[in-house]
N, C-alpha and C. Protein backbone atom coordinates (compact mmCIF):
# COMPACT_ATOMS: atom_id res chain seq x y z
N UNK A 1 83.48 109.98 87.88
CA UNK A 1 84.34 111.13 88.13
C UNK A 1 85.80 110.71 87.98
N UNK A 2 86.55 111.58 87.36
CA UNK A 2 88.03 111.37 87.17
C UNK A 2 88.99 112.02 87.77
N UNK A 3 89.82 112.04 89.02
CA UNK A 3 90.77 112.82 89.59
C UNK A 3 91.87 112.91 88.42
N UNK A 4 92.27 113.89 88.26
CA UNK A 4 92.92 114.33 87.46
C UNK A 4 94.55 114.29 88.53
N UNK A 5 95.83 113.94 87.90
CA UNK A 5 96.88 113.82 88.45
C UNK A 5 98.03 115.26 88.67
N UNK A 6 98.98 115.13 89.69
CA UNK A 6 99.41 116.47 89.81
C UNK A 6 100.04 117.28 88.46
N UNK A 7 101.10 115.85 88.39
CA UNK A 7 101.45 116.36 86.92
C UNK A 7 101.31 114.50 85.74
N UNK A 8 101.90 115.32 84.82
CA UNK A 8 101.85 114.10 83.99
C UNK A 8 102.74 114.47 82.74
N UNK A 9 103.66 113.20 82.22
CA UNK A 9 104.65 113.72 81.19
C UNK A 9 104.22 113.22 80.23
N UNK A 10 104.47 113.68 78.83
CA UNK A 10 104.09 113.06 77.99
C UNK A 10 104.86 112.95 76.80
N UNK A 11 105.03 112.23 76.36
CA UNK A 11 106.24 112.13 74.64
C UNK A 11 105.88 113.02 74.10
N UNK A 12 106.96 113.38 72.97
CA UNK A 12 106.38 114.48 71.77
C UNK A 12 105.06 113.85 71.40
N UNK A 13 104.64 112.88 70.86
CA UNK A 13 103.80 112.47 70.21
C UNK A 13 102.77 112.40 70.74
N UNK A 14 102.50 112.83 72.07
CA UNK A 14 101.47 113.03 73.16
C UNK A 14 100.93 111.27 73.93
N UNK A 15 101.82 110.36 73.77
CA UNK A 15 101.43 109.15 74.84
C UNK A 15 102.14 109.77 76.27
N UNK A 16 101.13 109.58 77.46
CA UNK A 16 101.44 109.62 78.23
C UNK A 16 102.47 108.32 78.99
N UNK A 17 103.65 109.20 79.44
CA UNK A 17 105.07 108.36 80.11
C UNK A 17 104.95 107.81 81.91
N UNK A 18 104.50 109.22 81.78
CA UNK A 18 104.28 109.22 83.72
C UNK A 18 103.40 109.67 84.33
N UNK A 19 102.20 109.21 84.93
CA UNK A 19 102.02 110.11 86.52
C UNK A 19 102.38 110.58 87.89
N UNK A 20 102.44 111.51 88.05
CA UNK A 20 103.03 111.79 89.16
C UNK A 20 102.14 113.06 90.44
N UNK A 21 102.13 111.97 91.28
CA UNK A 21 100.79 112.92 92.24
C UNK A 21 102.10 112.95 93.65
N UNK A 22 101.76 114.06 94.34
CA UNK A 22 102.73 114.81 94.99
C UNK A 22 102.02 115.13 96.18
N UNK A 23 102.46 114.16 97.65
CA UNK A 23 101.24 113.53 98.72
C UNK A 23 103.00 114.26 99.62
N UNK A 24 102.97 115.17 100.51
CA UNK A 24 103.77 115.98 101.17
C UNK A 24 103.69 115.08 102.83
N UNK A 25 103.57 114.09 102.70
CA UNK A 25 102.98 113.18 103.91
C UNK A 25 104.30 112.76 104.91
N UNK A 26 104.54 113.26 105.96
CA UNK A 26 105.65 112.60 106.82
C UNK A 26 105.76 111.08 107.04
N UNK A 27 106.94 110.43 107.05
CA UNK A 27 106.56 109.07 107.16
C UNK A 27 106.45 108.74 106.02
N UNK A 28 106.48 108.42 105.11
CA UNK A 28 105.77 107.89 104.34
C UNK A 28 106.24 106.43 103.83
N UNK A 29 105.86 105.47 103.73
CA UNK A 29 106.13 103.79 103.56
C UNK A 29 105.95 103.02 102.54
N UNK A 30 106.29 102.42 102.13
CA UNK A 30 106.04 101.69 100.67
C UNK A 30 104.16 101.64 100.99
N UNK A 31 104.04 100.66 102.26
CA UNK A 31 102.54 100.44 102.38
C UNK A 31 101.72 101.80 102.76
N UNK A 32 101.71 102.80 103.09
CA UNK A 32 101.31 103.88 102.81
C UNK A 32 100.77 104.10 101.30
N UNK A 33 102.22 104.27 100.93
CA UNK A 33 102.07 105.05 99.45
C UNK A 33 101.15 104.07 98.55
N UNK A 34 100.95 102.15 98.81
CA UNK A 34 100.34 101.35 98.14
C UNK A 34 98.84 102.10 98.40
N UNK A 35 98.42 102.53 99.55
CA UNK A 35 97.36 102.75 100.07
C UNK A 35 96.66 103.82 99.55
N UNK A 36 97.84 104.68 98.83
CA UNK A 36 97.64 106.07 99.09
C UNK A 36 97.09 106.00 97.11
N UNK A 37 97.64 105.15 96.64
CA UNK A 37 97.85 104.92 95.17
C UNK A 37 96.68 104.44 95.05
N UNK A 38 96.02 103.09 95.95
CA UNK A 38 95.09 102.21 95.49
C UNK A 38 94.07 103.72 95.44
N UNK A 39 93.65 104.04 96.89
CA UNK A 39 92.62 105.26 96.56
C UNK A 39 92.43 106.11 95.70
N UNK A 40 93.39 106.67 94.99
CA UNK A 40 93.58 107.12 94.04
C UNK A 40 93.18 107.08 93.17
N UNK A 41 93.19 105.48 92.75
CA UNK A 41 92.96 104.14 91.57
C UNK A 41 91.18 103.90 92.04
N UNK A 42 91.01 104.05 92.99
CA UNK A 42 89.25 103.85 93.50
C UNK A 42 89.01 104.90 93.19
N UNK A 43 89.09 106.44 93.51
CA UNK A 43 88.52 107.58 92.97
C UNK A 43 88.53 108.07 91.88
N UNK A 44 88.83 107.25 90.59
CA UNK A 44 88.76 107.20 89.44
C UNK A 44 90.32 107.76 88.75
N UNK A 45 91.52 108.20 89.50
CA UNK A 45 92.65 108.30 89.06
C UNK A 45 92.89 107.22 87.85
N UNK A 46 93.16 107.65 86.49
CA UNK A 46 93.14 107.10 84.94
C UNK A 46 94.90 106.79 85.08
N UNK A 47 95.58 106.12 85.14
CA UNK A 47 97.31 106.49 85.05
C UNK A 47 97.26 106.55 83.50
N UNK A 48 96.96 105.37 83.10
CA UNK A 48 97.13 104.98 81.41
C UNK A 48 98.80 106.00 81.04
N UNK A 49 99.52 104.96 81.96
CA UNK A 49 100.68 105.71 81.58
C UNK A 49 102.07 104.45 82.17
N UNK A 50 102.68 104.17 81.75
CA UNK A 50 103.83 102.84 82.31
C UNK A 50 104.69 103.50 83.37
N UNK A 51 104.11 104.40 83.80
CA UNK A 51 105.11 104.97 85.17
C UNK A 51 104.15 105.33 86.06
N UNK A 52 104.21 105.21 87.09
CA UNK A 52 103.60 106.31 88.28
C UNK A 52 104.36 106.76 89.42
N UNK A 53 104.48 107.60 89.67
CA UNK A 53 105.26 108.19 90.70
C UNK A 53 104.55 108.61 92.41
N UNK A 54 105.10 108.62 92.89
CA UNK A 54 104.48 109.04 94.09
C UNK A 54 105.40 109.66 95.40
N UNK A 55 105.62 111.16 95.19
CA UNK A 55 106.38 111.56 95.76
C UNK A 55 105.89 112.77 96.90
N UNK A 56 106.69 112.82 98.47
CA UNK A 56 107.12 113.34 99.42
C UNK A 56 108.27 114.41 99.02
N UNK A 57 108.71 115.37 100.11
CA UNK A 57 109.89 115.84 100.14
C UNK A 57 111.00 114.99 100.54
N UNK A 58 110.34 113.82 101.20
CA UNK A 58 111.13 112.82 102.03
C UNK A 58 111.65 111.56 101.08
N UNK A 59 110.45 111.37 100.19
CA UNK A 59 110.55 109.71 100.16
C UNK A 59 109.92 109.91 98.88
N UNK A 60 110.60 109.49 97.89
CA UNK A 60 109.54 108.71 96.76
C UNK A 60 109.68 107.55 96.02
N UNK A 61 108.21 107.35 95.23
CA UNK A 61 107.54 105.47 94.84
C UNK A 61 107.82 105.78 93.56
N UNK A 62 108.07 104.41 93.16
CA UNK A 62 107.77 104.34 91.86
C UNK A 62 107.20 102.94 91.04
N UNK A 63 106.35 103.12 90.39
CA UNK A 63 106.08 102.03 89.84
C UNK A 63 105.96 101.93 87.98
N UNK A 64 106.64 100.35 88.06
CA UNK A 64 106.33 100.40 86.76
C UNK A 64 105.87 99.27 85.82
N UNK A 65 105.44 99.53 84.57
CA UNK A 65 105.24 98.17 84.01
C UNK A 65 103.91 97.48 84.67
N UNK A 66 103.12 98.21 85.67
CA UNK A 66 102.12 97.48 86.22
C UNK A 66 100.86 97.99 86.13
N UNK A 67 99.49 96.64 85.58
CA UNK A 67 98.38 97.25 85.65
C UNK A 67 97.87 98.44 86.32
N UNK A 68 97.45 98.83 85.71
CA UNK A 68 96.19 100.22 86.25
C UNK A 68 95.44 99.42 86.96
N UNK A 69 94.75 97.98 87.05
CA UNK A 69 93.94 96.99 87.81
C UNK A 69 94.51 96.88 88.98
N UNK A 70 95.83 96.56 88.72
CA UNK A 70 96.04 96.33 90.24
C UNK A 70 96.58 97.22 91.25
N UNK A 71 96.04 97.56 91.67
CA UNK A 71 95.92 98.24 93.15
C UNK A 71 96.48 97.92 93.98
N UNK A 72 96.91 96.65 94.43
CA UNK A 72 97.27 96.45 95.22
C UNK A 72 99.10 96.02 95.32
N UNK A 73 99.32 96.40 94.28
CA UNK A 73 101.21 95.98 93.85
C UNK A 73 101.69 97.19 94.56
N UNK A 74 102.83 96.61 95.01
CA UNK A 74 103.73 97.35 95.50
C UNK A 74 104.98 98.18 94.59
N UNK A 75 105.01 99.51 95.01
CA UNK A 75 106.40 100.33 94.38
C UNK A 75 107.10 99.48 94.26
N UNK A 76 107.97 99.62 93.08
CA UNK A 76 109.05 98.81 92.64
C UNK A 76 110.60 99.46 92.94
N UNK A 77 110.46 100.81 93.32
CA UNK A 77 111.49 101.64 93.42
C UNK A 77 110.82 102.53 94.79
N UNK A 78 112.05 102.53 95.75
CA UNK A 78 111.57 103.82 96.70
C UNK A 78 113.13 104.27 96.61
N UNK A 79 113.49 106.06 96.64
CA UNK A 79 114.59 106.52 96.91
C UNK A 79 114.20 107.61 97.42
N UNK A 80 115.71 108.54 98.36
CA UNK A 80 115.35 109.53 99.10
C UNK A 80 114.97 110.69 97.89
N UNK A 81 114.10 111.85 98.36
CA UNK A 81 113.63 113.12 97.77
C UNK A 81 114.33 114.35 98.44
N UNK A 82 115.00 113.96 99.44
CA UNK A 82 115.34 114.91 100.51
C UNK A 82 116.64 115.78 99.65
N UNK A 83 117.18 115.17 99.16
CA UNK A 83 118.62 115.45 98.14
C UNK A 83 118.37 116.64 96.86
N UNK A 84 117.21 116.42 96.42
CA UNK A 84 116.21 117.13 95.10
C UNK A 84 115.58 118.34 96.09
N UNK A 85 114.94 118.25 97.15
CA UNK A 85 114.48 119.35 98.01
C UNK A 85 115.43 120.13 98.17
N UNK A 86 117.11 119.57 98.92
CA UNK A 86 118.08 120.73 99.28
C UNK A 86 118.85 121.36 98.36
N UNK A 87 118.72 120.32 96.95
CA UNK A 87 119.18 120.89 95.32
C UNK A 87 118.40 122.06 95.25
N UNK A 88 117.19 122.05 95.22
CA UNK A 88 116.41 122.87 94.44
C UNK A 88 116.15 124.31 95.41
N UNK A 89 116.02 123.88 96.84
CA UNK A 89 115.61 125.20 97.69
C UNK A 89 116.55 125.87 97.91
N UNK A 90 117.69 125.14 97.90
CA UNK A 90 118.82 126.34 98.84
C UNK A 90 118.72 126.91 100.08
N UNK A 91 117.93 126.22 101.16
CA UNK A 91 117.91 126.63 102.37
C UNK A 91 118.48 126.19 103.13
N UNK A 92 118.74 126.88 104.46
CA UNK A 92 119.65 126.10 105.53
C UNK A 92 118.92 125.67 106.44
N UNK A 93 117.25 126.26 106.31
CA UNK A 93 116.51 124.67 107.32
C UNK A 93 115.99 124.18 106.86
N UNK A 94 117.01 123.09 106.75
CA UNK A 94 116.53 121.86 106.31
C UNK A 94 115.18 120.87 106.91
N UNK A 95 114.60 121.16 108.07
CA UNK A 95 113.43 120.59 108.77
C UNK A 95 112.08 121.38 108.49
N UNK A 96 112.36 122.44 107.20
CA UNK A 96 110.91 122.59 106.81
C UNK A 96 110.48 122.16 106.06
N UNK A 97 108.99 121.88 106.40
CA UNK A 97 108.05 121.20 105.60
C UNK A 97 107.36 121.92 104.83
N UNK A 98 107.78 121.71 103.73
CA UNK A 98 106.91 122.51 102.35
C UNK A 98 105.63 122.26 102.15
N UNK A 99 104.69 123.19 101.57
CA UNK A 99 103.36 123.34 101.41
C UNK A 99 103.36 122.77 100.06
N UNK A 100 101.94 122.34 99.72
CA UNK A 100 101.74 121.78 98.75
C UNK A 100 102.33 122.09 97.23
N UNK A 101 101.40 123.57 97.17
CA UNK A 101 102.45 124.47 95.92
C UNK A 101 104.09 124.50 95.88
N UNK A 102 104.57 124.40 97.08
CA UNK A 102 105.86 124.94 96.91
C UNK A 102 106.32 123.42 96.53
N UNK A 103 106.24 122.29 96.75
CA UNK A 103 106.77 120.65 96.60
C UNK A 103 106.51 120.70 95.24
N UNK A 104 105.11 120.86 94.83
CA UNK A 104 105.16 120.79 93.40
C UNK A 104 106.04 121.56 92.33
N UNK A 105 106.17 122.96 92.79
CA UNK A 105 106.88 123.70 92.02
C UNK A 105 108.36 122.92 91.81
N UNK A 106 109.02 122.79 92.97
CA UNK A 106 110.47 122.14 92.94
C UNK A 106 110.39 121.02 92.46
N UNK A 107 109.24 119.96 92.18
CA UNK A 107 109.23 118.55 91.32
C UNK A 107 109.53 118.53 90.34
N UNK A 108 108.36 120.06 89.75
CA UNK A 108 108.25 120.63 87.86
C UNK A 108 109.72 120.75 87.96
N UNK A 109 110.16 121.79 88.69
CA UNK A 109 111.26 121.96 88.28
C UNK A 109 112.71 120.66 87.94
N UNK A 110 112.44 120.08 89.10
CA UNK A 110 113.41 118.27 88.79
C UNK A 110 113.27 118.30 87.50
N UNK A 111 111.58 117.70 87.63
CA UNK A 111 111.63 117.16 86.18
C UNK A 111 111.83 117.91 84.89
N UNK A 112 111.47 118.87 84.69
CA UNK A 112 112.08 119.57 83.89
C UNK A 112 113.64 119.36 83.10
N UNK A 113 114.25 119.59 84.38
CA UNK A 113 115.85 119.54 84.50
C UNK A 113 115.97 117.77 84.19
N UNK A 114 115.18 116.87 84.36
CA UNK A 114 115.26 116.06 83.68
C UNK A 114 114.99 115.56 82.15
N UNK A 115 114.22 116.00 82.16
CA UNK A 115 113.61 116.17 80.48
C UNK A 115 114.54 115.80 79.71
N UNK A 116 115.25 117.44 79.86
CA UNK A 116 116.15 118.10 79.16
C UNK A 116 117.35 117.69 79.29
N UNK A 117 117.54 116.57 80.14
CA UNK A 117 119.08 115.98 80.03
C UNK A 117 120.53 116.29 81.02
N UNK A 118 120.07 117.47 81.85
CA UNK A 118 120.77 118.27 82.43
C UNK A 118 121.06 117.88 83.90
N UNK A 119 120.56 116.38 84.34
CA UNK A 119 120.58 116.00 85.87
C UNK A 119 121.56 114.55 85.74
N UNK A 120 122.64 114.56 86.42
CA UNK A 120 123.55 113.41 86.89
C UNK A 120 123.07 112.23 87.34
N UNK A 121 122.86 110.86 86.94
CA UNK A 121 122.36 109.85 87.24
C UNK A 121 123.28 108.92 87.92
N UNK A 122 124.30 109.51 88.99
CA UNK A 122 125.25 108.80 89.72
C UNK A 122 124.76 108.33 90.97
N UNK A 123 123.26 109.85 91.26
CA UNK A 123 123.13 109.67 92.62
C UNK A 123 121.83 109.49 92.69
N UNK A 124 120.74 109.15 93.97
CA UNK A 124 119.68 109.10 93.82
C UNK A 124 118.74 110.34 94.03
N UNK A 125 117.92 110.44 93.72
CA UNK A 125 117.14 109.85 93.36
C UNK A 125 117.06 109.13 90.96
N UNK A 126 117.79 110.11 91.04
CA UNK A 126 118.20 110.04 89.62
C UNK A 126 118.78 108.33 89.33
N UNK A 127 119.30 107.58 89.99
CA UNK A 127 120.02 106.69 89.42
C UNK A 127 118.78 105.34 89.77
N UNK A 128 118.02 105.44 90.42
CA UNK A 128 116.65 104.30 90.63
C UNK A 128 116.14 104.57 89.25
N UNK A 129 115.79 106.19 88.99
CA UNK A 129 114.67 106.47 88.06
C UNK A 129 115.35 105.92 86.38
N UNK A 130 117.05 105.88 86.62
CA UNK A 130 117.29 105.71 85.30
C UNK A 130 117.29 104.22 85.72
N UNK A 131 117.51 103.25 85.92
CA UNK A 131 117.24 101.92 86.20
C UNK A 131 116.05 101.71 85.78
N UNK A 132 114.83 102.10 86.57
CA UNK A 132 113.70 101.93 85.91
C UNK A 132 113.55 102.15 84.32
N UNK A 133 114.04 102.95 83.80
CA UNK A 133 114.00 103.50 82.32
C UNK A 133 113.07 104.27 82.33
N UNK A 134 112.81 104.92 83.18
CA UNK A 134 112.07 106.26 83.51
C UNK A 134 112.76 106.88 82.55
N UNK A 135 113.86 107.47 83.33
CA UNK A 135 115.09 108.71 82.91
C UNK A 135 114.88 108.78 80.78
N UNK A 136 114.93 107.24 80.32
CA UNK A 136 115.14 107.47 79.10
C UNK A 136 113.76 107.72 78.38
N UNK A 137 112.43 107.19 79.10
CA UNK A 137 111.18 107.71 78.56
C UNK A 137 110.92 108.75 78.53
N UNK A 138 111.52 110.06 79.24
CA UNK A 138 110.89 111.03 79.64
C UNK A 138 111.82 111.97 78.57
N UNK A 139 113.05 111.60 78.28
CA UNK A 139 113.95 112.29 77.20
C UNK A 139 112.94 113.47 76.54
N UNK A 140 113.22 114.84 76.27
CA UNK A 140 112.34 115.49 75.42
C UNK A 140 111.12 115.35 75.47
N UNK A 141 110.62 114.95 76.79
CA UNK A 141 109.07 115.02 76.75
C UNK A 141 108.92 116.36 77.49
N UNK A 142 107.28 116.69 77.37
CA UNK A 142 106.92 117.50 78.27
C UNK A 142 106.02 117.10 79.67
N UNK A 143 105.82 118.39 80.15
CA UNK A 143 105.06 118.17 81.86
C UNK A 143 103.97 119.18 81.63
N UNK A 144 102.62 118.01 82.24
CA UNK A 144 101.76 118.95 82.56
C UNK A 144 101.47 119.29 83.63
N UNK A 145 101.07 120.45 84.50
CA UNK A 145 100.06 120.47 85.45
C UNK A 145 98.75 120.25 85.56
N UNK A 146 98.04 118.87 86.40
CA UNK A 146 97.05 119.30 86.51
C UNK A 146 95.97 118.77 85.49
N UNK A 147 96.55 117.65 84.78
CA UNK A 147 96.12 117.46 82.98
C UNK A 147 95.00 116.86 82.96
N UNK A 148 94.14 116.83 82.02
CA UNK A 148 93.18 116.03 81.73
C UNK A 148 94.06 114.62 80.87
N UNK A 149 93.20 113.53 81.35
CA UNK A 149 94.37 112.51 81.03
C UNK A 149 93.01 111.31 79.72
């Protein structure tokens, strides 16, 4: 069986750039998110992709450059999400916790707005992801929901 990922980007040319599964979890810790990834990686989660992401409203992972085997490596990047939540919602309470649909929607939307070139890489979470060379893989790619990988 293959869990299929929340979203996933992919080049024009259709190689997949990134996975990105979207775990709304309070707290959340580098060793968490290792935990949260390995299972993932046991329930047949495929990345076959040089990025994986792993994002909160709070907190997100990133990894890169690292086997699909190993399971057990740690994020190479953690930065706040909280900054991209109050970008994108426009609300003034700030202490709600978004439902599953609604986190994802505002991610698509990030990324999107990343894609396309249109997000400032001064601040974070944007300036980890361009370090990584995320930011420049994802140039003109697209996003799926939900993809068969």
């Amino acid at each position: 069986m293959t869990i299929r990922p929340d979203l996933l980007v992919r080049r024009q040319d259709g190689k997949p750039v990134a996975v990105i599964e979207i775990k709304n979890s309070l707290n959340l810790s580098p060793d968490v998110a290792t935990e949260m990834r390995r299972n993932l990686l046991h329930y047949g989660l495929q990345p076959n992709a040089p990025y994986f992401l792993l994002l909160s409203q709070d907190t997100g992972f990133l990894w890169n450059g690292v086997d699909e085997d190993s399971a057990e490596a740690q994020p190479k990047y953690e930065f706040p999400m909280d900054t991209i939540v109050a970008r994108y919602l426009r609300t003034p309470n700030s202490n709600m916790r978004l439902h599953g649909p609604q986190l994802e929607l505002l991610v698509l939307q990030w990324l999107l707005d990343l894609t396309n070139g249109s997000q400032q890489t001064a601040d974070e979470p944007e300036k980890s992801l361009a370090l990584s060379g995320l930011l420049d893989s994802i140039k003109g790619a697209n996003i799926e929901l939900e993809p068969r990988i």
